[in-house]
PDB file of N, CA and C in Angstrom:
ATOM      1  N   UNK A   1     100.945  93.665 119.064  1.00  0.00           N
ATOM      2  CA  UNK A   1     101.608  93.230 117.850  1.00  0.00           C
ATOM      3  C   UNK A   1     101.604  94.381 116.846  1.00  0.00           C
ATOM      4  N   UNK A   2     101.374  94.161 115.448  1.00  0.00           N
ATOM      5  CA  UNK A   2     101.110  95.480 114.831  1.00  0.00           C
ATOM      6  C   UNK A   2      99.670  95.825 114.889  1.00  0.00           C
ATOM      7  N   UNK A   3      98.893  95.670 115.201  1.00  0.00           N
ATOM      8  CA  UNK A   3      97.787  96.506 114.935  1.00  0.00           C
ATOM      9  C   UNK A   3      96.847  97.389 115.987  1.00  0.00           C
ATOM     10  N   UNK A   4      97.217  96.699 116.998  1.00  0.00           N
ATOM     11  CA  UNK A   4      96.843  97.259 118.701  1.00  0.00           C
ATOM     12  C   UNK A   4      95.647  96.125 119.337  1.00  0.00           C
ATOM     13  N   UNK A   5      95.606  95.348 118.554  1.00  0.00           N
ATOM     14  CA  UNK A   5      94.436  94.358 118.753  1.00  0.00           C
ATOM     15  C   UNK A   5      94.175  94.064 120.584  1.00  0.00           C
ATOM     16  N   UNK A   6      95.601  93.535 120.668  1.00  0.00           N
ATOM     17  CA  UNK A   6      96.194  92.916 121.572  1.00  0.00           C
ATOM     18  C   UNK A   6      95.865  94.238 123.061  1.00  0.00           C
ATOM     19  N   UNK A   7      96.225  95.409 122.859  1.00  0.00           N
ATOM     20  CA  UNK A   7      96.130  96.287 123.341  1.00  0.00           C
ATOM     21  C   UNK A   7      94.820  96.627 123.953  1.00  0.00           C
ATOM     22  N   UNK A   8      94.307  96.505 122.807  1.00  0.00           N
ATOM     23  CA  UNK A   8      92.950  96.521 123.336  1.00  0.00           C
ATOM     24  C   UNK A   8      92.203  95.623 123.455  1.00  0.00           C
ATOM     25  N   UNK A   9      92.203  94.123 123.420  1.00  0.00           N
ATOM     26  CA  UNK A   9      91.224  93.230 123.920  1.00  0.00           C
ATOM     27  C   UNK A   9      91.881  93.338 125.212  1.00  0.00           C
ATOM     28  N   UNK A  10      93.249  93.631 126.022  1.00  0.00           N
ATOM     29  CA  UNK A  10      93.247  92.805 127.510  1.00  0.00           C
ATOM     30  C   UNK A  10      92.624  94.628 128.132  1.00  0.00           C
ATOM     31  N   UNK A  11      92.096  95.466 127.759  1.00  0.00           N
ATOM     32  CA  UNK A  11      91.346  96.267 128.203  1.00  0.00           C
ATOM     33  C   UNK A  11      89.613  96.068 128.510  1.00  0.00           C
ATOM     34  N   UNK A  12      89.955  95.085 127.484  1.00  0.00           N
ATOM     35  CA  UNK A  12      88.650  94.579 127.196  1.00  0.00           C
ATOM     36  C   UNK A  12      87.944  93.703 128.476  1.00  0.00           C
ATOM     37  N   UNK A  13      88.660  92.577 128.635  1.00  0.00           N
ATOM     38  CA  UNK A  13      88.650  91.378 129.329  1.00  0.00           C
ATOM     39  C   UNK A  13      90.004  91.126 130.319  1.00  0.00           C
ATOM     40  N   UNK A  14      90.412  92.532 130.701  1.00  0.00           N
ATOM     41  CA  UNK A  14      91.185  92.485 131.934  1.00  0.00           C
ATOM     42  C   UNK A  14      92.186  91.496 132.283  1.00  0.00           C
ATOM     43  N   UNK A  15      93.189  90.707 131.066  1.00  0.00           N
ATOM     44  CA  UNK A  15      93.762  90.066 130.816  1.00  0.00           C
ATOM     45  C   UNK A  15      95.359  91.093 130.481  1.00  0.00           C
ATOM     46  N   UNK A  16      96.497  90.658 131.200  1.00  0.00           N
ATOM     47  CA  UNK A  16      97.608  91.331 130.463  1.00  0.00           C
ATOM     48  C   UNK A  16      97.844  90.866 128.788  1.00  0.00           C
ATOM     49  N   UNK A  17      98.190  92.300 128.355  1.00  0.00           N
ATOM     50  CA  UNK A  17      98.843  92.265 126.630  1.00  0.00           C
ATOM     51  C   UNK A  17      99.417  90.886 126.538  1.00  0.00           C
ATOM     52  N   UNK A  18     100.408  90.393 127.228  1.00  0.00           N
ATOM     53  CA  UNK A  18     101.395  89.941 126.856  1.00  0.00           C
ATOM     54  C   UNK A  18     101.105  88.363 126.783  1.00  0.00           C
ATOM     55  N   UNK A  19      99.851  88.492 127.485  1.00  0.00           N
ATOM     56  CA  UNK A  19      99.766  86.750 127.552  1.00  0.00           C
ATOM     57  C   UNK A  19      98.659  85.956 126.158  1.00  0.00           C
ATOM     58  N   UNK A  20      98.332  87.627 125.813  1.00  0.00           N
ATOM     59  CA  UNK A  20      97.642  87.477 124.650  1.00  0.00           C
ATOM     60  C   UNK A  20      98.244  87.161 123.386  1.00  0.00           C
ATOM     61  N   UNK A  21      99.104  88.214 123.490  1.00  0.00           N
ATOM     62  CA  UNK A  21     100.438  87.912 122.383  1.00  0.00           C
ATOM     63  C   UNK A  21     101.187  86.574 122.318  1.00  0.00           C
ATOM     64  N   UNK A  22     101.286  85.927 123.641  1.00  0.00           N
ATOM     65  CA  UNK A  22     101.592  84.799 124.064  1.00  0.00           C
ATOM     66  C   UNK A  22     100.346  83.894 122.810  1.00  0.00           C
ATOM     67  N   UNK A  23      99.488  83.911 123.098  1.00  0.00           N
ATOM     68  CA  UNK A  23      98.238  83.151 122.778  1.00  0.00           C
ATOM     69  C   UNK A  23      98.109  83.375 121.122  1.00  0.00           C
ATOM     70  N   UNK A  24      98.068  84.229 120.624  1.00  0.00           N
ATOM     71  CA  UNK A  24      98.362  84.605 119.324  1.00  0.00           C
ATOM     72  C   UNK A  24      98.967  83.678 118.645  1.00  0.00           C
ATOM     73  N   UNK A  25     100.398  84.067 119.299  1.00  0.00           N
ATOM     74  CA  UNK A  25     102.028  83.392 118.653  1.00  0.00           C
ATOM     75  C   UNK A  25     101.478  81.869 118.643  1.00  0.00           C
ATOM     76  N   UNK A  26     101.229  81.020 119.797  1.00  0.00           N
ATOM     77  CA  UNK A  26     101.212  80.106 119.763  1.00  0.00           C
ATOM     78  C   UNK A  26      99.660  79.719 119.022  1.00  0.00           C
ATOM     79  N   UNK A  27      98.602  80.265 118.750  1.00  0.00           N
ATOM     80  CA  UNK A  27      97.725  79.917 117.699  1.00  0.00           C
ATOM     81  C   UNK A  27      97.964  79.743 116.262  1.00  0.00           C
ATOM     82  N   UNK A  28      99.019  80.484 115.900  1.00  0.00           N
ATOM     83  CA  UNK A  28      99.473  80.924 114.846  1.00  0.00           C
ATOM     84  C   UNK A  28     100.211  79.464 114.375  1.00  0.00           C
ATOM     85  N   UNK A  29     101.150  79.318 115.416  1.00  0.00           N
ATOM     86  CA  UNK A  29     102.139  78.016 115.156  1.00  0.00           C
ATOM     87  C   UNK A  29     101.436  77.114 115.177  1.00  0.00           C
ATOM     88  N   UNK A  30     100.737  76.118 116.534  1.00  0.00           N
ATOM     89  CA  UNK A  30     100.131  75.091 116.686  1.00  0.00           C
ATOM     90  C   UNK A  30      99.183  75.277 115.119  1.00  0.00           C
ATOM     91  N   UNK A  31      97.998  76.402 115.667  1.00  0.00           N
ATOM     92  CA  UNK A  31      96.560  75.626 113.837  1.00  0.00           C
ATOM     93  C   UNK A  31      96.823  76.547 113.001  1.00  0.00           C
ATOM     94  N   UNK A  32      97.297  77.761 113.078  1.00  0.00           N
ATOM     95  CA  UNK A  32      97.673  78.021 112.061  1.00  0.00           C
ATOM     96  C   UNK A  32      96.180  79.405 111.689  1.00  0.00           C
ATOM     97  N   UNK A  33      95.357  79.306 112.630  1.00  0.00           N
ATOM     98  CA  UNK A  33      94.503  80.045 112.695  1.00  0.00           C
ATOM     99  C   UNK A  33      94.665  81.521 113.413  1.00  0.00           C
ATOM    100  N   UNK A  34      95.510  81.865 113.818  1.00  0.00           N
ATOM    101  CA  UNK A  34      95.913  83.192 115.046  1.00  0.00           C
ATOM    102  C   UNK A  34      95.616  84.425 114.048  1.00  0.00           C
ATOM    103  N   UNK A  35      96.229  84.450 112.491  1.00  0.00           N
ATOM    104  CA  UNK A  35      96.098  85.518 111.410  1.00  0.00           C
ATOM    105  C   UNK A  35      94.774  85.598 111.591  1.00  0.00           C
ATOM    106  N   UNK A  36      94.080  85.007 110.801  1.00  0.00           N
ATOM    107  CA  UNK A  36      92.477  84.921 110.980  1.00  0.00           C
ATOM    108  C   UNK A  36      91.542  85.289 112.120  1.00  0.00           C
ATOM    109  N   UNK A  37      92.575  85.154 113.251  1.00  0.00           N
ATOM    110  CA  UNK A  37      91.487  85.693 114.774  1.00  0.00           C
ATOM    111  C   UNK A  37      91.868  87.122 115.213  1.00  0.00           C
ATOM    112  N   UNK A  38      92.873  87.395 114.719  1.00  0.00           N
ATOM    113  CA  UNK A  38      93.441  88.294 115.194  1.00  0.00           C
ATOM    114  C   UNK A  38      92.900  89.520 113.727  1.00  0.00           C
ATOM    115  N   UNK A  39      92.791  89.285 113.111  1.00  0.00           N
ATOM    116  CA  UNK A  39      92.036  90.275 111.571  1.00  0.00           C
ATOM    117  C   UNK A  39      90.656  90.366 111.739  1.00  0.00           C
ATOM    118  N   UNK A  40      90.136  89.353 112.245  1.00  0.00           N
ATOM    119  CA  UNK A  40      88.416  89.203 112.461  1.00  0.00           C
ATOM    120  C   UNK A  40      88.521  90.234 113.675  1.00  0.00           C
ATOM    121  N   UNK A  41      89.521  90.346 115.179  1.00  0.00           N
ATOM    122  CA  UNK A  41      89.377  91.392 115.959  1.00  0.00           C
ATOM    123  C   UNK A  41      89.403  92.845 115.668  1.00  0.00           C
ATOM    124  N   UNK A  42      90.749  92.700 114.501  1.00  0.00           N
ATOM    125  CA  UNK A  42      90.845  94.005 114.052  1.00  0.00           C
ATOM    126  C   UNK A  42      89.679  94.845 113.302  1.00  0.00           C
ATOM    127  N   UNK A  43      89.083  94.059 113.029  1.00  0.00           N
ATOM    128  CA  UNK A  43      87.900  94.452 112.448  1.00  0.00           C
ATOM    129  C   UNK A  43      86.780  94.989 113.131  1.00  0.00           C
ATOM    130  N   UNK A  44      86.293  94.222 114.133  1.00  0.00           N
ATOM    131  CA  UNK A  44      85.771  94.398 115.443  1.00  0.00           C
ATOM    132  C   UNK A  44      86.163  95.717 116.054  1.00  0.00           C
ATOM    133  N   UNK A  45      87.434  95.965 116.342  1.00  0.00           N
ATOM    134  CA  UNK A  45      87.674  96.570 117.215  1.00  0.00           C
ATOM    135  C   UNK A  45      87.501  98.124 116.582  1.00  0.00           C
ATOM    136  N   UNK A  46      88.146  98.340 114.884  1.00  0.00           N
ATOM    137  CA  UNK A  46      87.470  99.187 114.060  1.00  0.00           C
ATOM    138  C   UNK A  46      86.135  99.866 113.981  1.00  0.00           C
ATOM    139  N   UNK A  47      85.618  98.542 113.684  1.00  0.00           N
ATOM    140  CA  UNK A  47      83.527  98.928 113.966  1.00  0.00           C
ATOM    141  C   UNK A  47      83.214  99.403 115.070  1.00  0.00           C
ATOM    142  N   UNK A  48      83.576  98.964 116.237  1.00  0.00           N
ATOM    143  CA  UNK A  48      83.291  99.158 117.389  1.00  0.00           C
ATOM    144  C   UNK A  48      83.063 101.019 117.828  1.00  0.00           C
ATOM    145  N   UNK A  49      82.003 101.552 118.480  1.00  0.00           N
ATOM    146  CA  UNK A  49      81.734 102.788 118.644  1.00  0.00           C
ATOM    147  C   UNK A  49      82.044 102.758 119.838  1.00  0.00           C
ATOM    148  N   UNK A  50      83.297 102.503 120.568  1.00  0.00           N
ATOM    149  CA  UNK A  50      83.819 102.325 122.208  1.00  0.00           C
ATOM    150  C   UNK A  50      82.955 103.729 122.990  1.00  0.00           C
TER     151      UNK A  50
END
């Protein structure tokens, strides 16, 4: 998406990008929570000393 989140969690957990993005989109719509999970990663993934 924009931030690479996506990019890098299915590196993470060996999941394709796309089904994540999939998962996102539809978190976002259904609760309304996807912004919030996806900023809490970005954050994560920032801190993170890979």
């Amino acid at each position: 998406m924009i931030l690479g989140v996506c990019d890098w969690l299915s590196g993470k957990i060996n999941v394709e990008a796309k089904y994540l993005r999939i998962g996102f989109v539809l978190a976002v719509i259904l609760a309304g929570t996807g912004v919030l999970l996806y900023l809490i990663l970005f954050l994560v993934k920032i801190l993170q000393k890979d």
